[in-house]
C-alpha atoms as a PDB file:
ATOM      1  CA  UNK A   1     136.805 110.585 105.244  1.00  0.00           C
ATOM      2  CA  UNK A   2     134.934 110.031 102.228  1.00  0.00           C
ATOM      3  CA  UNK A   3     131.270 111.317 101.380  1.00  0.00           C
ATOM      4  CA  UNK A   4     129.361 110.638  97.963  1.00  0.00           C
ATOM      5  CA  UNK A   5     125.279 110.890  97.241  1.00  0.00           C
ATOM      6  CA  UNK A   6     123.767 110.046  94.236  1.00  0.00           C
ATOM      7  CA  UNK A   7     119.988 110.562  93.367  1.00  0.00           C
ATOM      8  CA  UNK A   8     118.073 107.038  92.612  1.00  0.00           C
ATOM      9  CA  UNK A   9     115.268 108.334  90.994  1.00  0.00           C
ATOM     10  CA  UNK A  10     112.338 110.525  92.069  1.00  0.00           C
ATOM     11  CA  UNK A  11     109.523 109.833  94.766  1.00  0.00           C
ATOM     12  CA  UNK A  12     106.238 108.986  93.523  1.00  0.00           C
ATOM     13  CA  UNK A  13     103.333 109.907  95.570  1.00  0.00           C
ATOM     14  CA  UNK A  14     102.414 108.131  98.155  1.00  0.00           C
ATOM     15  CA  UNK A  15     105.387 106.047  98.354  1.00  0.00           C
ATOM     16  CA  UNK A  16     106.994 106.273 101.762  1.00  0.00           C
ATOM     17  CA  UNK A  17     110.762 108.806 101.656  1.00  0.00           C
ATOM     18  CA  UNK A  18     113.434 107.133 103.531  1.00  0.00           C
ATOM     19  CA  UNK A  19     117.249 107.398 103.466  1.00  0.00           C
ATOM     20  CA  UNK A  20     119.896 105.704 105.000  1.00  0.00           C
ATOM     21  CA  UNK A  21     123.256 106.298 105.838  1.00  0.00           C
ATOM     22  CA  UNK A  22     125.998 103.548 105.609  1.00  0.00           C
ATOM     23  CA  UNK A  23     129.065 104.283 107.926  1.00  0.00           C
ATOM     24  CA  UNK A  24     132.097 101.703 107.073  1.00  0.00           C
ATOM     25  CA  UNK A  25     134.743 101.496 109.984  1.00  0.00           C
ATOM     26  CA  UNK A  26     136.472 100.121 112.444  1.00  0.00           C
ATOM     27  CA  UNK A  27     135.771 100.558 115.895  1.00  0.00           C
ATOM     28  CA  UNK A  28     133.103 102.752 115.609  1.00  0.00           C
ATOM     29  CA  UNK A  29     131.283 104.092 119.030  1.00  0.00           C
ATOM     30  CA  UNK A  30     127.353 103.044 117.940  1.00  0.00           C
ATOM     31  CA  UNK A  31     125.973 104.620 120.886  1.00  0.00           C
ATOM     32  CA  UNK A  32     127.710 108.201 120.800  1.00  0.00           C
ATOM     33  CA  UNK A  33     126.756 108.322 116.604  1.00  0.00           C
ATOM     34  CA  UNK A  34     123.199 107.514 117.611  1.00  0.00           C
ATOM     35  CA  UNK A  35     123.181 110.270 120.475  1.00  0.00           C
ATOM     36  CA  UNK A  36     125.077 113.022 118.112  1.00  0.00           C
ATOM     37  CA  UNK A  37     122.329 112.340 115.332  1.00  0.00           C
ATOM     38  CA  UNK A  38     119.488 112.180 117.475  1.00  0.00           C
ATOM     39  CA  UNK A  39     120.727 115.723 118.560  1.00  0.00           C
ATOM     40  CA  UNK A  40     120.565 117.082 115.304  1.00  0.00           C
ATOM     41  CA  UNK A  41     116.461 116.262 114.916  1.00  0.00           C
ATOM     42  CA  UNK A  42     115.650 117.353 118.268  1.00  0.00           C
END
């Protein structure tokens, strides 16, 4: 497993905040990441 985040720059106002997450794998179960991170904003 392997995790690293690095900061872009700053927001500027106004400007829409968005992030993304890139998972890299093989046989990955789409559906049951989806459900477990939907999970964690309810």
């Amino acid at each position: 497993m392997l995790f690293d985040a690095k900061f872009d720059r700053e927001w500027h106002k106004g400007e829409a905040r968005t992030n993304t997450l890139v998972f890299i794998g093989k046989n990955l179960d789409r559906p049951a990441l989806t459900e477990a991170f939907k999970t964690c904003l309810a």
